[in-house]
C-alpha atoms as a PDB file:
ATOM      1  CA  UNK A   1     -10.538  15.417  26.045  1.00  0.00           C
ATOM      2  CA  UNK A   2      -7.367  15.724  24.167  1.00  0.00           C
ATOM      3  CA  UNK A   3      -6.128  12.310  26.145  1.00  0.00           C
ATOM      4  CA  UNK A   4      -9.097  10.459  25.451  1.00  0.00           C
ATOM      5  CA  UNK A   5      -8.906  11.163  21.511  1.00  0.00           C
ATOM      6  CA  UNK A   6      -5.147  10.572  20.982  1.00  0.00           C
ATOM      7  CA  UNK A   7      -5.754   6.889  23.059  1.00  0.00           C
ATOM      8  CA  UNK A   8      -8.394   6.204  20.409  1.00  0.00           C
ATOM      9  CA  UNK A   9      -6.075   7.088  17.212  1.00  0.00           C
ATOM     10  CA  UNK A  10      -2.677   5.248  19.116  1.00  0.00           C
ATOM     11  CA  UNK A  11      -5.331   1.949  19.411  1.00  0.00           C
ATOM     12  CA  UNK A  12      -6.546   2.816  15.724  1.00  0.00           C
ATOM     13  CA  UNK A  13      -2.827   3.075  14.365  1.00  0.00           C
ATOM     14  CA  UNK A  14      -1.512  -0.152  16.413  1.00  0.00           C
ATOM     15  CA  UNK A  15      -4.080  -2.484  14.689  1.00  0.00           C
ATOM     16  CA  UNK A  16      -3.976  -0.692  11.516  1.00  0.00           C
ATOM     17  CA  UNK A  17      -0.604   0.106  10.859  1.00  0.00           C
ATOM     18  CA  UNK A  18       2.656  -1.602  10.710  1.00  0.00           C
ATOM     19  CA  UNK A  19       6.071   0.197  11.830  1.00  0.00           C
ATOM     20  CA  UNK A  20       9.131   0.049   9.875  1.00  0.00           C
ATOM     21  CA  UNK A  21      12.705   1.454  10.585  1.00  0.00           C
ATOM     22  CA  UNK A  22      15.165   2.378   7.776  1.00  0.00           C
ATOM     23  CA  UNK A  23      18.421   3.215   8.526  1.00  0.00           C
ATOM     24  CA  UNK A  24      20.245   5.854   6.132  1.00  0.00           C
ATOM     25  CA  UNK A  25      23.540   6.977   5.004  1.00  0.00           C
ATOM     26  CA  UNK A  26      23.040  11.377   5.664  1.00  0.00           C
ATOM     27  CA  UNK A  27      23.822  11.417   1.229  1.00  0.00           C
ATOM     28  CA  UNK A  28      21.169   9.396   1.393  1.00  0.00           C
ATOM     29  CA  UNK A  29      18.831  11.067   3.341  1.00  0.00           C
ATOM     30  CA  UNK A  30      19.365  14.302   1.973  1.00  0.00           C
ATOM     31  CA  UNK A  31      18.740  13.440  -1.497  1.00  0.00           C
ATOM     32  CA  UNK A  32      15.674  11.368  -0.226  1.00  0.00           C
ATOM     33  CA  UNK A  33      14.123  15.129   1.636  1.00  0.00           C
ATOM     34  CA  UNK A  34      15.363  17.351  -1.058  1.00  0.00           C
ATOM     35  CA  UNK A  35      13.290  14.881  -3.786  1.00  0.00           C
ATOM     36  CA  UNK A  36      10.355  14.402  -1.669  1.00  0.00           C
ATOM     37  CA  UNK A  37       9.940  18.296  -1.178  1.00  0.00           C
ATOM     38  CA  UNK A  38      10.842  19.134  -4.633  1.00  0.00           C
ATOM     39  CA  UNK A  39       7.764  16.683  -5.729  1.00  0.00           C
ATOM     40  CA  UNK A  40       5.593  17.577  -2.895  1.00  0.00           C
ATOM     41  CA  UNK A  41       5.794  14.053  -1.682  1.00  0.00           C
ATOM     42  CA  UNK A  42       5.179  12.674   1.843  1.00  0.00           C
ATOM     43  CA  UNK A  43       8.175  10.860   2.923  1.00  0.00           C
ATOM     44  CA  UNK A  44       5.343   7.880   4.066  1.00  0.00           C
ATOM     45  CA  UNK A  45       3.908   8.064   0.831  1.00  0.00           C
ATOM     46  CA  UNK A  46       6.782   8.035  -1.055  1.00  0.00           C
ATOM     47  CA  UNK A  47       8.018   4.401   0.647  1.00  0.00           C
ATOM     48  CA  UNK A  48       4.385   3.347   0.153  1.00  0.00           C
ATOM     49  CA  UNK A  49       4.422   3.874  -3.741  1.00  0.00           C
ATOM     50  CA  UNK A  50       8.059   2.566  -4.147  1.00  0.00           C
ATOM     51  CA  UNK A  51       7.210  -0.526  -2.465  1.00  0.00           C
ATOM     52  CA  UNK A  52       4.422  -0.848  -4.521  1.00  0.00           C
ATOM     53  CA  UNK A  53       6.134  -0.356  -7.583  1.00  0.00           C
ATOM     54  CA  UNK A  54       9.124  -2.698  -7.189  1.00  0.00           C
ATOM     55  CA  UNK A  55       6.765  -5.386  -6.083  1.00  0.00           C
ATOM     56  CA  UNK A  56       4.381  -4.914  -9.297  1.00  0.00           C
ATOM     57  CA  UNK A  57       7.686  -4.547 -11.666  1.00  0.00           C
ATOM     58  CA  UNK A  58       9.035  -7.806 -10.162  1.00  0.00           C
ATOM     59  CA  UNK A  59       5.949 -10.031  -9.830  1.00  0.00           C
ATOM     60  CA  UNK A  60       3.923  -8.654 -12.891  1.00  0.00           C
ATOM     61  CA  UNK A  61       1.059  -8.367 -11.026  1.00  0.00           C
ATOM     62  CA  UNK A  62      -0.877  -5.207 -10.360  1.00  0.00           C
ATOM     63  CA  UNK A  63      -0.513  -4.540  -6.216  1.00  0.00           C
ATOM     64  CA  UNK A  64      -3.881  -4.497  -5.526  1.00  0.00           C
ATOM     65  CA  UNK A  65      -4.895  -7.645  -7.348  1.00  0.00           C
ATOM     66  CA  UNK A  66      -1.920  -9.378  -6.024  1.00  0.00           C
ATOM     67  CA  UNK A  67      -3.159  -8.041  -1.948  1.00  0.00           C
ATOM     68  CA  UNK A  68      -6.664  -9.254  -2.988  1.00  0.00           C
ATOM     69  CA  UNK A  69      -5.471 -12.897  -4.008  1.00  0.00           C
ATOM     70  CA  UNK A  70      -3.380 -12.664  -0.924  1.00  0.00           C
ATOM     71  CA  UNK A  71      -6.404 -11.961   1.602  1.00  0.00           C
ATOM     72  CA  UNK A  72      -8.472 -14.906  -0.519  1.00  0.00           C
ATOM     73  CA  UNK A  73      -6.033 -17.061   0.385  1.00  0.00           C
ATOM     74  CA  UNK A  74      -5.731 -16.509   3.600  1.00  0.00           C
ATOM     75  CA  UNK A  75      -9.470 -16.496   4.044  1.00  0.00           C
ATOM     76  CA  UNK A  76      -9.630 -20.107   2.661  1.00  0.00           C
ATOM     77  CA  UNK A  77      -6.869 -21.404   4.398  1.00  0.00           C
ATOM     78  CA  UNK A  78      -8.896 -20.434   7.783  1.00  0.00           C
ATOM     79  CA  UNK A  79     -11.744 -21.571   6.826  1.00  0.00           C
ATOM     80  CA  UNK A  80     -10.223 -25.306   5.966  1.00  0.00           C
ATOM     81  CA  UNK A  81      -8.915 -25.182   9.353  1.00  0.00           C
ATOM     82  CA  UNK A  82     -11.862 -23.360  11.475  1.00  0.00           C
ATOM     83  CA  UNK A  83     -13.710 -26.971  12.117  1.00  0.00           C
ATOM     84  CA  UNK A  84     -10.441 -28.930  12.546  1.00  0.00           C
ATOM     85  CA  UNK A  85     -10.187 -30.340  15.762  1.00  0.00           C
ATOM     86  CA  UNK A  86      -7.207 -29.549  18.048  1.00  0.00           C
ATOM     87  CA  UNK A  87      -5.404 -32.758  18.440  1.00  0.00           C
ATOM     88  CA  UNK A  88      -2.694 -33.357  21.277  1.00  0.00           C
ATOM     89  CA  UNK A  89       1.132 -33.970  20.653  1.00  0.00           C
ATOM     90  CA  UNK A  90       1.013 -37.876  20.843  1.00  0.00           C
ATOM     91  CA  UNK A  91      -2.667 -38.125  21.192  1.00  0.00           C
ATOM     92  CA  UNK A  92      -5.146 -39.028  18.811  1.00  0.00           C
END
């Protein structure tokens, strides 16, 4: 049963997630686990928010707005090219 319900959450996390690796000086690292502890922060949650807030302080836009307009986008760009037929290098 155990097998079964770890499968599920590894398929879950594959689609729903996307993996990053950081690589750290040890200073670094240890400041990073000390201040994260200190604040009761999740390391994950931590990287979350601070990506979120340097992307809001540089762009001026709110994250969540800004991820909204995104997925719009991207929505109407599919959707212009959903009934477009497939045409063949050097075909027409």
């Amino acid at each position: 049963m155990g097998r079964t319900s770890t499968k599920a959450k590894n398929k879950y996390n594959k689609t729903a997630y996307r993996r990053i690796t950081v690589h750290l000086k040890p200073e670094v690292m240890e400041v990073f686990n000390k201040h994260c502890e200190a604040f009761s922060y999740t390391k994950n949650n931590f990287i979350i928010q601070a990506i979120k807030d340097r992307i809001e302080k540089e762009t001026g836009k709110n994250f969540d707005q800004l991820a909204a307009e995104m997925r719009a986008a991207d929505e109407v760009g599919s959707a212009e090219t959903a009934g477009d037929p497939v045409t063949e290098p050097g075909g027409e």
